[in-house]
Protein backbone atom coordinates (compact mmCIF):
# COMPACT_ATOMS: atom_id res chain seq x y z
CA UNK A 1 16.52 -1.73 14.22
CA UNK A 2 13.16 -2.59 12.96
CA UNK A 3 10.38 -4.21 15.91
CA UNK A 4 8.85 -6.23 13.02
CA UNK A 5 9.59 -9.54 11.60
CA UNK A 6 11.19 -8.59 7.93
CA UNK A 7 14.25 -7.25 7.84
CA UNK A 8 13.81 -3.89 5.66
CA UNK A 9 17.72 -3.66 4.95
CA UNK A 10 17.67 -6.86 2.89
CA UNK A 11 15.15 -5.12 0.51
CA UNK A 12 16.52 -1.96 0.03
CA UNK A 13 18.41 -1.01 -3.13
CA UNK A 14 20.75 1.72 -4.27
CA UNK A 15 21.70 3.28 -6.91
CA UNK A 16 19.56 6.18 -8.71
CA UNK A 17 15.95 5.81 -9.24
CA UNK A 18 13.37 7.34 -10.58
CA UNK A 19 10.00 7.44 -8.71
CA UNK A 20 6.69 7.31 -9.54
CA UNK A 21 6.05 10.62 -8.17
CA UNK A 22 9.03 12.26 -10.65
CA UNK A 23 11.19 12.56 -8.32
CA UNK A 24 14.43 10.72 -8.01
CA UNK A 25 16.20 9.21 -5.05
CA UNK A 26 19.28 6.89 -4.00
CA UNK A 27 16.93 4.03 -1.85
CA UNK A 28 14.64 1.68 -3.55
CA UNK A 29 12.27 -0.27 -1.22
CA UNK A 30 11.58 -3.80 -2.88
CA UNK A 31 8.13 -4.50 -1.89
CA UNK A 32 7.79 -6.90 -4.88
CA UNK A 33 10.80 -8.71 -3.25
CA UNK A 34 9.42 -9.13 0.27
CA UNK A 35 6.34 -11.14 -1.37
CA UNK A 36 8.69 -12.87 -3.34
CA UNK A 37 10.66 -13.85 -0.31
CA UNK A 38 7.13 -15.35 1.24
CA UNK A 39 6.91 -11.94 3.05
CA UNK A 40 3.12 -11.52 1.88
CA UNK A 41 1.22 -13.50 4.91
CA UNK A 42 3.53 -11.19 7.46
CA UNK A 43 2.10 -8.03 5.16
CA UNK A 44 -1.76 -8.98 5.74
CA UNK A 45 -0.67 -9.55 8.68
CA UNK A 46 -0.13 -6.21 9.35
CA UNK A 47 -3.09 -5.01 7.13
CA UNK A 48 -5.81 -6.58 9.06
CA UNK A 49 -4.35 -5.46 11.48
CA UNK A 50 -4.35 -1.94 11.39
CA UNK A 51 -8.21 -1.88 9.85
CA UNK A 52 -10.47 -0.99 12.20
CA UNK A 53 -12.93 -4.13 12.83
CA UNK A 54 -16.01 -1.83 12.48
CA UNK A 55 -15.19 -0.94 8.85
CA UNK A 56 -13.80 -4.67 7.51
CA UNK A 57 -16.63 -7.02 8.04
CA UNK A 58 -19.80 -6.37 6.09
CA UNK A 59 -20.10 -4.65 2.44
CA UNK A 60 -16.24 -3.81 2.42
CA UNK A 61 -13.92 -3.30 -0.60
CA UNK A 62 -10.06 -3.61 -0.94
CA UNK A 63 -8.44 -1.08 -3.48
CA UNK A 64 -5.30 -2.30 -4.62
CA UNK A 65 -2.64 -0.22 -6.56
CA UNK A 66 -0.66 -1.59 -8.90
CA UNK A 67 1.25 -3.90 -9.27
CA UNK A 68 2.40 -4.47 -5.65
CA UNK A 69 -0.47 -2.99 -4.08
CA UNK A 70 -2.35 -5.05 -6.19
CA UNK A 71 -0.63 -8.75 -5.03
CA UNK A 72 -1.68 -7.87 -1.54
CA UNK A 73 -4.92 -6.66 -2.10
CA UNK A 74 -5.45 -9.67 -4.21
CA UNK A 75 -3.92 -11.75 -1.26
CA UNK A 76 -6.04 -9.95 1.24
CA UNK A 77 -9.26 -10.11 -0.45
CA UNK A 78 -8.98 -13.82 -1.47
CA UNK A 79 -8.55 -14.57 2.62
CA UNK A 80 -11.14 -12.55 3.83
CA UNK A 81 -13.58 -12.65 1.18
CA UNK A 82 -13.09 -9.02 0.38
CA UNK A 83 -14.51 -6.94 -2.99
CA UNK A 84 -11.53 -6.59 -4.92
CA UNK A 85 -10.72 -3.80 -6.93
CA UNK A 86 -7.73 -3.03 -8.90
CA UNK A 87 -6.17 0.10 -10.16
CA UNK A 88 -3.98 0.01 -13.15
CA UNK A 89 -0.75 2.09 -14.16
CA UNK A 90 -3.16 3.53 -16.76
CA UNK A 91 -5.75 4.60 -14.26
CA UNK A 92 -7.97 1.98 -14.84
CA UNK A 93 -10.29 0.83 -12.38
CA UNK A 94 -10.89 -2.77 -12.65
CA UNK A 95 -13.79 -4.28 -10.57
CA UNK A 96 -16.44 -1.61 -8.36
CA UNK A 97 -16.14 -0.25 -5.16
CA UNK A 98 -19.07 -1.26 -2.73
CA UNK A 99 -19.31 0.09 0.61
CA UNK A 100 -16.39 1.28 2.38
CA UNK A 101 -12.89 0.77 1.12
CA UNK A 102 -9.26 0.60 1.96
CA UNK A 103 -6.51 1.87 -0.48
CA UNK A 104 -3.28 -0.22 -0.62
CA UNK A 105 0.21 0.82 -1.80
CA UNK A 106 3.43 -0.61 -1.48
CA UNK A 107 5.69 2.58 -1.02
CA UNK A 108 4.45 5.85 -0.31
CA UNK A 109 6.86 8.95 -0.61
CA UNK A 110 4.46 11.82 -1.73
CA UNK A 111 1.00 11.12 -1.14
CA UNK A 112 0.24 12.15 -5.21
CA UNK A 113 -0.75 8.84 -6.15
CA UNK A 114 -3.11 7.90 -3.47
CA UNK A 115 -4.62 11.44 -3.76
CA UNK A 116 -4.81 10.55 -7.71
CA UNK A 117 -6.99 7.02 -7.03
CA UNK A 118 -9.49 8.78 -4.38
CA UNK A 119 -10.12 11.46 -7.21
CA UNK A 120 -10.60 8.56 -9.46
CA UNK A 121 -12.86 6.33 -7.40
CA UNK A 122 -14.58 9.34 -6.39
CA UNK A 123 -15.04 9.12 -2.37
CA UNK A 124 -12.63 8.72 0.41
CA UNK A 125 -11.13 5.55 1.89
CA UNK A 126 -12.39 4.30 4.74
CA UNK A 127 -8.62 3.26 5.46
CA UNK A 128 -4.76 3.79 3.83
CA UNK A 129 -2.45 0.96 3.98
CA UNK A 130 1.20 1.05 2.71
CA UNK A 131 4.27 -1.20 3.37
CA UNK A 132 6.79 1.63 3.56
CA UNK A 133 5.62 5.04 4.28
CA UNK A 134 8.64 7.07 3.35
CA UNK A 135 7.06 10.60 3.13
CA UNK A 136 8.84 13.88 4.22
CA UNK A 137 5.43 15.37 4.62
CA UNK A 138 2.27 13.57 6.12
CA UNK A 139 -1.22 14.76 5.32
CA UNK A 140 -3.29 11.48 4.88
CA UNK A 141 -3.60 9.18 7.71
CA UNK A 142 -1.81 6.04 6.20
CA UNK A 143 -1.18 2.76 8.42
CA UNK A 144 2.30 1.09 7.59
CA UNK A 145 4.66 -1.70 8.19
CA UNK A 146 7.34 0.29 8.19
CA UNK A 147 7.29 4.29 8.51
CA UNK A 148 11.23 6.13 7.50
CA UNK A 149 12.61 9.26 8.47
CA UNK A 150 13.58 10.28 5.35
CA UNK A 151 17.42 12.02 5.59
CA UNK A 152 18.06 15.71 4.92
């Protein structure tokens, strides 16, 4: 089903959740599971990937969201000798954005907390990067490993 090598179905919960964004739904995507599973080299993978080389070599920052955005930001930046920055659950920014930046998430479904963390940083990314992109409606240009259909 999936052209990639992890095998979504084998992280994917159900039962009733309650997002981030508020709003509830019957699929959980385990990010924190894939880089449990030794998933996490595939992921920057994938990230490095998708950034354009112009923007990633030189005075470049990764912007991780926590807590799984964070692990692969932390991953990422530790491989590539990236700026690392880190944004809590409180809002917190720890470390400074230099240069141009790219904003990692695990899943997105509504776009509110990345909008929240460029408001908070105070500039636009260079770059979006998510693991599952599960949004009904796209307005930011986000790079995934995995982009859903979400179901009527």
């Amino acid at each position: 089903m999936y052209e990639n090598k992890i095998q979504l179905e084998k992280y994917i919960k159900h039962g009733i959740f309650k997002l981030h964004s508020g709003q509830t739904s019957n699929t959980l995507y385990d990010v924190k599971a894939m880089i449990c599973d030794g998933k996490l080299p595939y992921i920057i993978g994938e990230l490095n990937a998708s950034i354009p080389m112009e923007i990633k070599y030189g005075n470049f920052t990764i912007v991780g969201i926590e807590s799984a955005g964070a692990i692969i930001a932390t991953y990422a930046s530790y491989i590539h000798d990236w700026n690392l920055v880190i944004i809590t659950k409180d809002n917190e920014i720890i470390g400074n954005v230099t240069g141009e930046y790219c904003l990692v998430d695990d899943v997105v479904t509504t776009e509110n907390t990345i909008r929240k963390v460029i408001v908070l940083i105070g500039k636009d990314p260079s770059h979006i990067f998510c693991v599952v992109d599960r949004r009904e409606i796209s307005s930011l240009k986000i790079n995934s490993v995995f982009k859903l259909k979400m179901q009527e």
